[in-house]
C-alpha atoms as a PDB file:
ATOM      1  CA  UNK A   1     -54.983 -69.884  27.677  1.00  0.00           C
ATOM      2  CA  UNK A   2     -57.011 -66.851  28.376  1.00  0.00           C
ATOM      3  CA  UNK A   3     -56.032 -63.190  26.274  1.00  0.00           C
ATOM      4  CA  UNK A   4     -56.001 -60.074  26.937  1.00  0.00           C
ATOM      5  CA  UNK A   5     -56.222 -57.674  24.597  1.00  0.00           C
ATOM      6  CA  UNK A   6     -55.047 -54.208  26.164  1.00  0.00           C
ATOM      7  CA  UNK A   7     -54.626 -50.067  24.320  1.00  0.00           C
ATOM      8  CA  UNK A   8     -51.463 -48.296  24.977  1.00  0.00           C
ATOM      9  CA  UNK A   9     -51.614 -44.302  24.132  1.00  0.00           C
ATOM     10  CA  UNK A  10     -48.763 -42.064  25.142  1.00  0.00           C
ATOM     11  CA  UNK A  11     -49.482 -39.031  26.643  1.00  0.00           C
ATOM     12  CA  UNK A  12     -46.282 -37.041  27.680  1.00  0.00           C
ATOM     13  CA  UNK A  13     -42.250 -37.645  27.973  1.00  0.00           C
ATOM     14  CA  UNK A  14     -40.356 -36.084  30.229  1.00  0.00           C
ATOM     15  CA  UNK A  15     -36.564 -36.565  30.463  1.00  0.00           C
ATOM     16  CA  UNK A  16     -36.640 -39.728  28.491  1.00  0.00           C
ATOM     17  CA  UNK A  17     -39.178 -41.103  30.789  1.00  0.00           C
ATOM     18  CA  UNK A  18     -42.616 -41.664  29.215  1.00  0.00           C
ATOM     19  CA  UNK A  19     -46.474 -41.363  30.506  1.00  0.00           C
ATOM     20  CA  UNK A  20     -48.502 -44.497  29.600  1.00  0.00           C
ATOM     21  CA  UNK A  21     -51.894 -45.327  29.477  1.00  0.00           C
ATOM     22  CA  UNK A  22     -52.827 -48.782  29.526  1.00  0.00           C
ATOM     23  CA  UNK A  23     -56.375 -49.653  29.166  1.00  0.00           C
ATOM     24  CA  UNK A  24     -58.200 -53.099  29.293  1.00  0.00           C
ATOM     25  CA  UNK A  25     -62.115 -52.962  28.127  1.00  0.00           C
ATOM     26  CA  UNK A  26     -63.602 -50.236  31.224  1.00  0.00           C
ATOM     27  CA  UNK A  27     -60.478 -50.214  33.233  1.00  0.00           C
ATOM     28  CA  UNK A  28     -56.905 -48.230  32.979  1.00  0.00           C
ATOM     29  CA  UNK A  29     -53.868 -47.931  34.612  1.00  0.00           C
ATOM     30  CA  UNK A  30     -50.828 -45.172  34.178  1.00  0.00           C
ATOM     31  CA  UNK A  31     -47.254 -46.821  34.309  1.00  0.00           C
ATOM     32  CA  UNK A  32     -43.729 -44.596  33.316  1.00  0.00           C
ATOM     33  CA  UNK A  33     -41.701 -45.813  30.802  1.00  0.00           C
ATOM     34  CA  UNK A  34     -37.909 -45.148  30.072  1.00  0.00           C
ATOM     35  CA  UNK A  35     -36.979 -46.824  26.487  1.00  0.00           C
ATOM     36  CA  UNK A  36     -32.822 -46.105  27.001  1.00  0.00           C
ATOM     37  CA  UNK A  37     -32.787 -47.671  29.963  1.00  0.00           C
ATOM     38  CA  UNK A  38     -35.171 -50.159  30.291  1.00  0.00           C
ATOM     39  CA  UNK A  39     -36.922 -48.803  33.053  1.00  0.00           C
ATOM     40  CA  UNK A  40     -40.926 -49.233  33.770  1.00  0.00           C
ATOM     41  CA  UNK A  41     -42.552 -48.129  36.652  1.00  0.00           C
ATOM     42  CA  UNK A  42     -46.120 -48.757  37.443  1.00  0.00           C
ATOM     43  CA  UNK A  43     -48.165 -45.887  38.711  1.00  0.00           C
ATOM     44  CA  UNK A  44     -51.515 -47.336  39.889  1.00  0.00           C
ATOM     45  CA  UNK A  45     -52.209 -50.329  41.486  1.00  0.00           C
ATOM     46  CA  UNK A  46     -55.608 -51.521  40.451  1.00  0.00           C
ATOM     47  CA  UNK A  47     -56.957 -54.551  37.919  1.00  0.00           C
ATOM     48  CA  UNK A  48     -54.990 -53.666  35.198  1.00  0.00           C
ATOM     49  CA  UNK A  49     -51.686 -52.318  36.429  1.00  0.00           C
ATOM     50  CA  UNK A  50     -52.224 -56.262  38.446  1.00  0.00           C
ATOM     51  CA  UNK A  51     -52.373 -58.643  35.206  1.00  0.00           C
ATOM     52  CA  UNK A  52     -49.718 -56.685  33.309  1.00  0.00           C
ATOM     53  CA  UNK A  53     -47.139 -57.531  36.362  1.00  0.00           C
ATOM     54  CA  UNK A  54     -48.736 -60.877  36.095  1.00  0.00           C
ATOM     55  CA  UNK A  55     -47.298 -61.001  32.644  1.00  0.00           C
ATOM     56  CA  UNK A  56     -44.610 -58.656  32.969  1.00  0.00           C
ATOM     57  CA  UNK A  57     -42.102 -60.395  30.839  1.00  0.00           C
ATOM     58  CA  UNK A  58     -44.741 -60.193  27.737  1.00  0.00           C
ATOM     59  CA  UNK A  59     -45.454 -56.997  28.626  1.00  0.00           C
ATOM     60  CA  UNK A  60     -41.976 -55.663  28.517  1.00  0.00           C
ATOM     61  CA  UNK A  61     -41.355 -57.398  25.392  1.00  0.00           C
ATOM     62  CA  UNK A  62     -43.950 -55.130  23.839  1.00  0.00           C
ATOM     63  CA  UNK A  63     -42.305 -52.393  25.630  1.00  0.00           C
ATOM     64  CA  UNK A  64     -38.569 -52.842  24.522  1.00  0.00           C
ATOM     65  CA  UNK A  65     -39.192 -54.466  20.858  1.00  0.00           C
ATOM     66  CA  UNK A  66     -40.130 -50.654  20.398  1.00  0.00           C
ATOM     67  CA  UNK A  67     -36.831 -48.719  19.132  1.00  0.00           C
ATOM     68  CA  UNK A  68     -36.908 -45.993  21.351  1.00  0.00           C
ATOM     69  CA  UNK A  69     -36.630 -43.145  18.602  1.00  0.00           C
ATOM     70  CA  UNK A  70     -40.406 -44.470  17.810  1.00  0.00           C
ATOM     71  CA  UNK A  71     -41.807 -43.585  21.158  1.00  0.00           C
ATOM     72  CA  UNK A  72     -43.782 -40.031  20.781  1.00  0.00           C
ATOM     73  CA  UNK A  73     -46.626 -38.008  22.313  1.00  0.00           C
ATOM     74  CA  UNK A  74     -50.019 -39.195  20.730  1.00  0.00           C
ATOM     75  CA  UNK A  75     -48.240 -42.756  19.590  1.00  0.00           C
ATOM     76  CA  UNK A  76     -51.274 -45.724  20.126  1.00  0.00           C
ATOM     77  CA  UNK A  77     -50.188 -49.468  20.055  1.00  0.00           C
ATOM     78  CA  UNK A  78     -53.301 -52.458  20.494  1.00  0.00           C
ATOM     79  CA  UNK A  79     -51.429 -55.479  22.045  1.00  0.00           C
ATOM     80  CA  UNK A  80     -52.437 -59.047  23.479  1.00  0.00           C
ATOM     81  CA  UNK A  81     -50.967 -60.774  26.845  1.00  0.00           C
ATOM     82  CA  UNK A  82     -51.701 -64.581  26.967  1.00  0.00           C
ATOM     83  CA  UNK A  83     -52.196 -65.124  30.704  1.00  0.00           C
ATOM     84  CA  UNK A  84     -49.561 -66.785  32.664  1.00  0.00           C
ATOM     85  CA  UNK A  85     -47.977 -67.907  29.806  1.00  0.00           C
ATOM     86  CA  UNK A  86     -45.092 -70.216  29.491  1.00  0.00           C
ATOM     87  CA  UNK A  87     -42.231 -68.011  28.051  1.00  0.00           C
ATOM     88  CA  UNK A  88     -40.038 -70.245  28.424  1.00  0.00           C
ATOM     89  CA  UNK A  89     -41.750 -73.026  27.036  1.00  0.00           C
ATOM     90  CA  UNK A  90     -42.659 -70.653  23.870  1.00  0.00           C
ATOM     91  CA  UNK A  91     -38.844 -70.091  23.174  1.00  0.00           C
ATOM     92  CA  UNK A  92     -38.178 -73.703  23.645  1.00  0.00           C
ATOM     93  CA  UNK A  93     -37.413 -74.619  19.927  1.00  0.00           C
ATOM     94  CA  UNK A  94     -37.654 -78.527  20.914  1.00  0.00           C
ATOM     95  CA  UNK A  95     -41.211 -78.035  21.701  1.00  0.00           C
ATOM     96  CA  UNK A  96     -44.449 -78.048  19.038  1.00  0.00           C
ATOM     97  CA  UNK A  97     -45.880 -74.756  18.778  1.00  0.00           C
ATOM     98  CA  UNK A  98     -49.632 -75.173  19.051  1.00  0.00           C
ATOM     99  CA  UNK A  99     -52.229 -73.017  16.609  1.00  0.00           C
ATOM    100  CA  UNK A 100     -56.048 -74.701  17.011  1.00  0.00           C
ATOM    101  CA  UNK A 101     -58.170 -72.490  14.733  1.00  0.00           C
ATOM    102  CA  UNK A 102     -61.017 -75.397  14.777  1.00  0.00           C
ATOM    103  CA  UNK A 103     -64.566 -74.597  15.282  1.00  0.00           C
ATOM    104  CA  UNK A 104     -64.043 -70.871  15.090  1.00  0.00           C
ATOM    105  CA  UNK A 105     -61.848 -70.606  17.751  1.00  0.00           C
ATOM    106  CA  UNK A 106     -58.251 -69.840  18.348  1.00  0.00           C
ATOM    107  CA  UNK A 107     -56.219 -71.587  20.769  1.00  0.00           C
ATOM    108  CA  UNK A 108     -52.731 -71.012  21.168  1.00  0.00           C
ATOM    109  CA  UNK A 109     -50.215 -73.396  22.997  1.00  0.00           C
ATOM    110  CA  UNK A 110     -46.823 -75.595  23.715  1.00  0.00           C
ATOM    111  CA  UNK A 111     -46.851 -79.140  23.839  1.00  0.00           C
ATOM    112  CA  UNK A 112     -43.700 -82.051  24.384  1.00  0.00           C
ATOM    113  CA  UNK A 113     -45.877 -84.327  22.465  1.00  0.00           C
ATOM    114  CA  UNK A 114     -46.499 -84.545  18.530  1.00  0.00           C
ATOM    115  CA  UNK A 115     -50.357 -85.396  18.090  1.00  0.00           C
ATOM    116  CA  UNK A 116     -50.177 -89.295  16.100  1.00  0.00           C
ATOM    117  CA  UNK A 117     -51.515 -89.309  12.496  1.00  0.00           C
ATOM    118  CA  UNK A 118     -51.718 -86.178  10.843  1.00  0.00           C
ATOM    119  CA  UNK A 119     -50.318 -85.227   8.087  1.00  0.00           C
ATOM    120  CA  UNK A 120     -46.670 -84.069   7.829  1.00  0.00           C
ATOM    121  CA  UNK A 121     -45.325 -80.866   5.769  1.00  0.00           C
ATOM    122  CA  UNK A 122     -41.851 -80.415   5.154  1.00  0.00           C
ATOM    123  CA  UNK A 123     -40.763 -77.191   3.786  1.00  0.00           C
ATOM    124  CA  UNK A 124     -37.767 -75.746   2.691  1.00  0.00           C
ATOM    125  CA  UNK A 125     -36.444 -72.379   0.313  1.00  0.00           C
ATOM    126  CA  UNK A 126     -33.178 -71.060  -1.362  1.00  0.00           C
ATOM    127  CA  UNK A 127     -31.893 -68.087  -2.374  1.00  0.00           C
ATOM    128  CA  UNK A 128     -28.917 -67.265  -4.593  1.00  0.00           C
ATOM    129  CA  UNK A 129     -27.338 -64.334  -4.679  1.00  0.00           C
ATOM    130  CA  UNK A 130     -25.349 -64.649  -7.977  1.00  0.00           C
ATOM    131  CA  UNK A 131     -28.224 -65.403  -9.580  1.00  0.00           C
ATOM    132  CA  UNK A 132     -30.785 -63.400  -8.106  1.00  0.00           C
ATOM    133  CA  UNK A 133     -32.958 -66.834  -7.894  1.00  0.00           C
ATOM    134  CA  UNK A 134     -34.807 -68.723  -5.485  1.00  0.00           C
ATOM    135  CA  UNK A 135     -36.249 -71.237  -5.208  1.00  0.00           C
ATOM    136  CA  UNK A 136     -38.382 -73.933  -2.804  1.00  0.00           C
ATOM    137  CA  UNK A 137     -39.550 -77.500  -1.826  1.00  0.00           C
ATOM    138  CA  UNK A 138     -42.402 -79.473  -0.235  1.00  0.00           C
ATOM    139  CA  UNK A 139     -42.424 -82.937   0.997  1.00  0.00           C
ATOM    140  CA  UNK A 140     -45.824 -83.846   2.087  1.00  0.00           C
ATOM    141  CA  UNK A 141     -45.862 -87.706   4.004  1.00  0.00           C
ATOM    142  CA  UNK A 142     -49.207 -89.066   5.302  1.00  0.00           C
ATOM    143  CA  UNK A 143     -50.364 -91.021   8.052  1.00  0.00           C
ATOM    144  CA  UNK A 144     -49.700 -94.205   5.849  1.00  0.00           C
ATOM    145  CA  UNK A 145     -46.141 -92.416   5.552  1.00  0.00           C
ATOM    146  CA  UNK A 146     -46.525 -92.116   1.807  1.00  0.00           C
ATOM    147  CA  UNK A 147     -44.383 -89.105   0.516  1.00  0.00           C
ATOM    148  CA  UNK A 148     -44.900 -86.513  -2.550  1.00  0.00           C
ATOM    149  CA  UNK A 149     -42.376 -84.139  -3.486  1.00  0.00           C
ATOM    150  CA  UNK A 150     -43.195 -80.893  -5.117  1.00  0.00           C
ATOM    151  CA  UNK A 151     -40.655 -78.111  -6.321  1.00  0.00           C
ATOM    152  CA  UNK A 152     -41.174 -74.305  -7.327  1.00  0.00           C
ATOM    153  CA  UNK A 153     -38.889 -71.461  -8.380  1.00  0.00           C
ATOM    154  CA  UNK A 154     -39.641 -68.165  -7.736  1.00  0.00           C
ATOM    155  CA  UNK A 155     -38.076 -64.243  -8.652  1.00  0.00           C
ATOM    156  CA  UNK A 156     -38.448 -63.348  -4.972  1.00  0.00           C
ATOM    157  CA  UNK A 157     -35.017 -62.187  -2.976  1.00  0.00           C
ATOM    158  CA  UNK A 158     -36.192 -62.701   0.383  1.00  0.00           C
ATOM    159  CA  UNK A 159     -34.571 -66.291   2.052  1.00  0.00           C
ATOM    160  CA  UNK A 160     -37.566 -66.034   4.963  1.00  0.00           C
ATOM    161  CA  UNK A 161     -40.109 -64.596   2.200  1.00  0.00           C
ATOM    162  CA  UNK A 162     -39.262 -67.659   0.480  1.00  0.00           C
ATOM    163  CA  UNK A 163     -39.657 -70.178   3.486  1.00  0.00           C
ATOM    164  CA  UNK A 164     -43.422 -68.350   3.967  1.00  0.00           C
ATOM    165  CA  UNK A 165     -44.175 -68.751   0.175  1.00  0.00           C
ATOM    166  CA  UNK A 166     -43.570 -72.291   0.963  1.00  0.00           C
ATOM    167  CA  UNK A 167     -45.277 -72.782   3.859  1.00  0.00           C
ATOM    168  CA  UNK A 168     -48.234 -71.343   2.183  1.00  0.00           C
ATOM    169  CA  UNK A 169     -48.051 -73.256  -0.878  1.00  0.00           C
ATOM    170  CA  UNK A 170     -47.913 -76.588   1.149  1.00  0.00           C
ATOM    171  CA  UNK A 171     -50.927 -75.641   2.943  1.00  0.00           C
ATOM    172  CA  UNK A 172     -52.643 -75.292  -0.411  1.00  0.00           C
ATOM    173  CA  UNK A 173     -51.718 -78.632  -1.470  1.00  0.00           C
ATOM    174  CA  UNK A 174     -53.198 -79.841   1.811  1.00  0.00           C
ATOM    175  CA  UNK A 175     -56.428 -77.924   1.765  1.00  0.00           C
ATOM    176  CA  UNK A 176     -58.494 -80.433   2.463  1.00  0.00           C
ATOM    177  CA  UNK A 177     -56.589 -81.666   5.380  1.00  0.00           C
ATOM    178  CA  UNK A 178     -57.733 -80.257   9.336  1.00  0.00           C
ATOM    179  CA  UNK A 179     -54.764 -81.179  10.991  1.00  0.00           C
ATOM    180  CA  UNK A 180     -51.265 -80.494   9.822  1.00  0.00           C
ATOM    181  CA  UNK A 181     -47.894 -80.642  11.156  1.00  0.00           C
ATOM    182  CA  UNK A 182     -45.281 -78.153   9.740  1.00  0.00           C
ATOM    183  CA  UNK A 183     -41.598 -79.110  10.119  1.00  0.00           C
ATOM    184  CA  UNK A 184     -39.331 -75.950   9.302  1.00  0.00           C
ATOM    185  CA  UNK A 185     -36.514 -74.190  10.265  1.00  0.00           C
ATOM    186  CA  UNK A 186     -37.547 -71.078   9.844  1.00  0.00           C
ATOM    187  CA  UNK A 187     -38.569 -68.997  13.023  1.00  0.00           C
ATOM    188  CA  UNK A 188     -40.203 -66.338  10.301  1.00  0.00           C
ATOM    189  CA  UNK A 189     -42.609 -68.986   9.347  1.00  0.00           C
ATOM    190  CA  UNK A 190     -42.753 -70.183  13.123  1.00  0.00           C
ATOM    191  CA  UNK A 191     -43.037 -67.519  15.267  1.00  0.00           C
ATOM    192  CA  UNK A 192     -44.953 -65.359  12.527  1.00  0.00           C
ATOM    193  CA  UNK A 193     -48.074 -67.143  13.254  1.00  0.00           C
ATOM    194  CA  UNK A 194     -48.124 -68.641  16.697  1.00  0.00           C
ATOM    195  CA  UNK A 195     -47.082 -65.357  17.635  1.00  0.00           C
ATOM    196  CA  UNK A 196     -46.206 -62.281  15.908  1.00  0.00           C
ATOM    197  CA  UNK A 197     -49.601 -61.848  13.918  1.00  0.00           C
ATOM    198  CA  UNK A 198     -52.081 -61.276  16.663  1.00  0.00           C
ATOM    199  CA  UNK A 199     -50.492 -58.011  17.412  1.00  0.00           C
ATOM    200  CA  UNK A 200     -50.018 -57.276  13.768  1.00  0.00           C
ATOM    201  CA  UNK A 201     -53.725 -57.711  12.864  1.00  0.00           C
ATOM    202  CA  UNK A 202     -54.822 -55.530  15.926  1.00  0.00           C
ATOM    203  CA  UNK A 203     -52.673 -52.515  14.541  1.00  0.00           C
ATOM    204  CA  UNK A 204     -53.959 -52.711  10.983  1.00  0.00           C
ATOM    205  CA  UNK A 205     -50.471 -55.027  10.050  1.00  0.00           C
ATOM    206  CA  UNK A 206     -48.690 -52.458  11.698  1.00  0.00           C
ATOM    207  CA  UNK A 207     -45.411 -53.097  13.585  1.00  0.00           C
ATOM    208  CA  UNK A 208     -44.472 -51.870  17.334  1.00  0.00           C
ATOM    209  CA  UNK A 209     -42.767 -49.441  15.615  1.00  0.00           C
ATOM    210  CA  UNK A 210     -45.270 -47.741  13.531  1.00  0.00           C
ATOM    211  CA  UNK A 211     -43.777 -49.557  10.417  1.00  0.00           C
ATOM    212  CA  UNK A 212     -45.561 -51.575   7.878  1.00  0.00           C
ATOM    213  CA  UNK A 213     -45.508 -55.249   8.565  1.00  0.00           C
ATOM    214  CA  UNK A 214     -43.280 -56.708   5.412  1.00  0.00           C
ATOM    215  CA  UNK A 215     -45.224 -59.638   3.204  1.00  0.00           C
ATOM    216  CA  UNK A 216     -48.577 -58.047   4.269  1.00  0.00           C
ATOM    217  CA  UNK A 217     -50.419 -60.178   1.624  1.00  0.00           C
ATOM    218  CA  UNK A 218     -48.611 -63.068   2.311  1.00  0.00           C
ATOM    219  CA  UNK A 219     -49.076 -63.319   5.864  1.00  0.00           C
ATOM    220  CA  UNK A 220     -53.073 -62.506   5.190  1.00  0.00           C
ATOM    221  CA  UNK A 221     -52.833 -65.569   3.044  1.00  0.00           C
ATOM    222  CA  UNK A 222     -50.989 -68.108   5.308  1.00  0.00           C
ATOM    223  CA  UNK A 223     -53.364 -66.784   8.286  1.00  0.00           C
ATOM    224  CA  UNK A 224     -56.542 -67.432   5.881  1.00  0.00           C
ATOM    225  CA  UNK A 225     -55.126 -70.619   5.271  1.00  0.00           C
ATOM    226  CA  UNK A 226     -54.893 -71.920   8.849  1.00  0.00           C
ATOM    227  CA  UNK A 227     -58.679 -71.131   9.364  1.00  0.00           C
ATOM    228  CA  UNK A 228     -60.458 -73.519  10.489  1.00  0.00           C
ATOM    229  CA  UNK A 229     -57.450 -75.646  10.946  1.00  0.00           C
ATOM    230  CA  UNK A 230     -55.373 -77.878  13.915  1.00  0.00           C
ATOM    231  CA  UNK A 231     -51.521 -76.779  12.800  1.00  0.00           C
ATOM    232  CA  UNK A 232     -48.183 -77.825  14.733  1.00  0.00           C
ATOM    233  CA  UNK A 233     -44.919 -76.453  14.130  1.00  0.00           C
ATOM    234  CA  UNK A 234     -41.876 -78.816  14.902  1.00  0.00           C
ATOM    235  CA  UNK A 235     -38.487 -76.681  14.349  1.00  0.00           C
ATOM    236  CA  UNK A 236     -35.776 -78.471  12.867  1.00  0.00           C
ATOM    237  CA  UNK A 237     -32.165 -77.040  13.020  1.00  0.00           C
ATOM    238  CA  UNK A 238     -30.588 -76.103   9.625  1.00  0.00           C
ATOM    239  CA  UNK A 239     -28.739 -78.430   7.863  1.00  0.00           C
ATOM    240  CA  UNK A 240     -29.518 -81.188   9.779  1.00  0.00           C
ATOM    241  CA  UNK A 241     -29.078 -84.733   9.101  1.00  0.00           C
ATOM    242  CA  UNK A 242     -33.345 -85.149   9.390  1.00  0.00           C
ATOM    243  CA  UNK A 243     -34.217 -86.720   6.193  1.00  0.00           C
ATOM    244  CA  UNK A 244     -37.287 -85.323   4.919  1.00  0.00           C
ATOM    245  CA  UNK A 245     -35.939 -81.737   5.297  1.00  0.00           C
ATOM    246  CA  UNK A 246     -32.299 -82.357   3.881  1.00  0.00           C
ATOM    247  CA  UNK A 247     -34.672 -83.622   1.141  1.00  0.00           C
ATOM    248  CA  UNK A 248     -36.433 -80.519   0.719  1.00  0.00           C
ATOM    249  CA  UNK A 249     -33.380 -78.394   1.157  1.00  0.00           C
ATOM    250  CA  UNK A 250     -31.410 -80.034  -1.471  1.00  0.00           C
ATOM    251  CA  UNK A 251     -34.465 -79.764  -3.926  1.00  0.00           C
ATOM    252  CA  UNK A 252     -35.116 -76.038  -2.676  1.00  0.00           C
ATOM    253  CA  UNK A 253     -31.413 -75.510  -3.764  1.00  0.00           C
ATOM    254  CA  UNK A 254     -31.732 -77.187  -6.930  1.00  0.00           C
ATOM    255  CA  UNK A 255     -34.389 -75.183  -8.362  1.00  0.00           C
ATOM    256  CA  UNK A 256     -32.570 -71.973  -7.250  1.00  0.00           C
ATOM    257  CA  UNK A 257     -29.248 -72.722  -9.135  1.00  0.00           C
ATOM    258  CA  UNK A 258     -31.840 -73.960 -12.567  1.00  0.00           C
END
């Protein structure tokens, strides 16, 4: 899936309606941009102004994840646009989330199909309130389906900081393993890396928004650790009577209430 990676600088507002410039390596386009009511308007019709309407629903994603109090003369945003990509498959939570970081590349896709005998990562974390605790569990299984359990508390008060800590501590246990499949339910730990971090690392782990990007070191981490790397992520629902995860939930919950 091919990506383009596109600068956004915005040069004037008037009457809530905001002048754009989108550029794409050489080329730019002007579009108008109203962030109360949703409104874009493209200006030009040329190369760019043509693959952003190719990928309009991206594109106003970018556009309306901004709170509209952050839009200002002089604001820059860096952003990416996977070509004709499959929204719909992306927001399908019963489909594996693709990240290939193999042989110095990156590929990014959606597939129905879990790849057969890699190894499997089950992750888990708790937080409680009362006690100001959390806590979290692995459960690695192999292709021979042996299992390991491994359990970890931890000060932090963050429930989806948690579920990152222990997505990145499972990938340290597998370190030596290329291909990994992560089965979570968190859409932090999910959608963080399939998709969030791109545009995060081409505005200096800066949000939309002009805000800092929380767990900055943490994400840097989990991203380092993927390098090289073939990783699925399988969402499972909360809760759910899968046994692997109910195992790592009820351990993640045990080591929070200790």
């Amino acid at each position: 899936m091919k990506m383009f990676l596109f600068n956004m600088e915005i040069l004037d507002e008037r009457e809530g309606a905001f002048l754009i410039t989108v550029s794409l390596k050489d080329s730019i386009t002007k579009i108008e941009f109203t962030p109360d009511k949703k409104l874009l308007r493209f200006l030009k019709k040329d190369k760019v102004s043509d693959i952003l309407k190719r990928n309009e629903h991206q594109f106003r994603k970018v556009l309306h994840i901004k709170r509209p109090e952050t839009y200002y003369k002089g604001f820059k945003l860096n952003f990416a646009l996977r070509d004709e990509k499959d929204v719909i498959a992306f927001n399908d939570i019963s489909k594996i989330l693709v990240v290939d970081k193999r042989k110095d590349r990156y590929n990014n896709y959606v597939t129905e199909k879990e790849k057969k005998g890699i190894y499997e990562l089950y992750i888990d974390g708790s937080y409680m309130e009362k006690r100001k605790k959390g806590g979290y569990a692995i459960v690695t299984k192999d292709p021979k389906e042996k299992y390991n359990l491994y359990t970890f508390e931890t000060g932090e008060q963050s429930s989806s900081l948690i579920e990152l800590l222990a997505a990145i501590k499972g990938l340290e246990i597998l370190e030596n393993i290329n291909e990994i499949r992560i089965i979570t339910d968190s859409q932090y730990v999910r959608k963080g890396l399939t998709e969030w971090i791109v545009n995060w690392k081409l505005n200096d782990w800066h949000t939309a928004n002009g805000d800092k990007v929380k767990n900055i070191e943490c994400w840097k981490k989990f991203d380092i650790l993927t390098d090289n790397k073939y990783i699925e992520f399988k969402y499972v629902k909360a809760h759910s009577e899968q046994f692997e995860n109910t195992m790592a939930d009820l351990y993640a919950k045990d080591m929070a209430k200790k």
